[in-house]
Protein backbone atom coordinates (compact mmCIF):
# COMPACT_ATOMS: atom_id res chain seq x y z
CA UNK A 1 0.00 0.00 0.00
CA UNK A 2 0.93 3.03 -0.77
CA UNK A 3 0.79 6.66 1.82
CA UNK A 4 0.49 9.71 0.23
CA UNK A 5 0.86 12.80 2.95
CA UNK A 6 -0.81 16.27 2.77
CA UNK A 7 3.11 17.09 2.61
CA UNK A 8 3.55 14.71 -0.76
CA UNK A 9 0.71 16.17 -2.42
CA UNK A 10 1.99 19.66 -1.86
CA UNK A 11 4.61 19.49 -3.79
CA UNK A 12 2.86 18.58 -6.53
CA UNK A 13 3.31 21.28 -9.70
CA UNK A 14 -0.42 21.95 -11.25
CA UNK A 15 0.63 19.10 -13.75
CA UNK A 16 1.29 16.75 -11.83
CA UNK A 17 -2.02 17.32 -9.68
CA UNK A 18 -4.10 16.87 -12.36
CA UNK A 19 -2.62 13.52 -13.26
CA UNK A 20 -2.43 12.66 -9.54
CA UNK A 21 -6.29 13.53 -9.51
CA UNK A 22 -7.11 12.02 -12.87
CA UNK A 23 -5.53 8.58 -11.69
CA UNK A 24 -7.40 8.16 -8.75
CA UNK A 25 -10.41 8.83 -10.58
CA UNK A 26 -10.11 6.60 -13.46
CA UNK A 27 -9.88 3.89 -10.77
CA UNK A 28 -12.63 4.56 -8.70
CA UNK A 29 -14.55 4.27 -11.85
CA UNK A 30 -13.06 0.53 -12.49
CA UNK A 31 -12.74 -0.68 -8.84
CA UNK A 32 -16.86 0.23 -9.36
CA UNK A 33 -17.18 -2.07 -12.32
CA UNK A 34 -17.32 0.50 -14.96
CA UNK A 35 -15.29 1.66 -18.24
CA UNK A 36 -12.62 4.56 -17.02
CA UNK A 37 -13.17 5.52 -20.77
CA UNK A 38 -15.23 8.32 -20.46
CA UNK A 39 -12.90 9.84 -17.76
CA UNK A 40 -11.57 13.23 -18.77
CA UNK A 41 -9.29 15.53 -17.24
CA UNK A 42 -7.04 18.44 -17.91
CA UNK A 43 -7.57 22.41 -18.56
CA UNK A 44 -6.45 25.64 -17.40
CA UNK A 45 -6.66 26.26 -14.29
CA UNK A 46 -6.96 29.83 -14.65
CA UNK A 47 -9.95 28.92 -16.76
CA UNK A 48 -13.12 30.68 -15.72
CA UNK A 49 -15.90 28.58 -14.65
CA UNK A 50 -18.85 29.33 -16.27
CA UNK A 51 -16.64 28.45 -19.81
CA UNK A 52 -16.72 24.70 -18.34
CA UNK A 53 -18.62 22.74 -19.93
């Protein structure tokens, strides 16, 4: 098993965040039986959200 701190994670660039973030999502989506396909990720972060779509 793996520990990630609050210490780890903040020394993360914006990049690497993302991907962290994107990761752990794709397999919660699998460990719950379904297709990690349709998970998208990625942007600005300086992208105003009302753009998001």
């Amino acid at each position: 098993m793996l520990e990630v701190t609050s210490q780890d994670i903040s020394t993360l660039n914006d990049t690497d965040l993302r991907l962290l973030i994107g990761y752990l999502c794709e397999t919660e989506v699998s460990n719950n039986g379904l297709s990690a396909y349709g998970v998208t990720y990625g942007g600005d972060k300086i992208e105003k959200w009302e753009r998001i779509r």
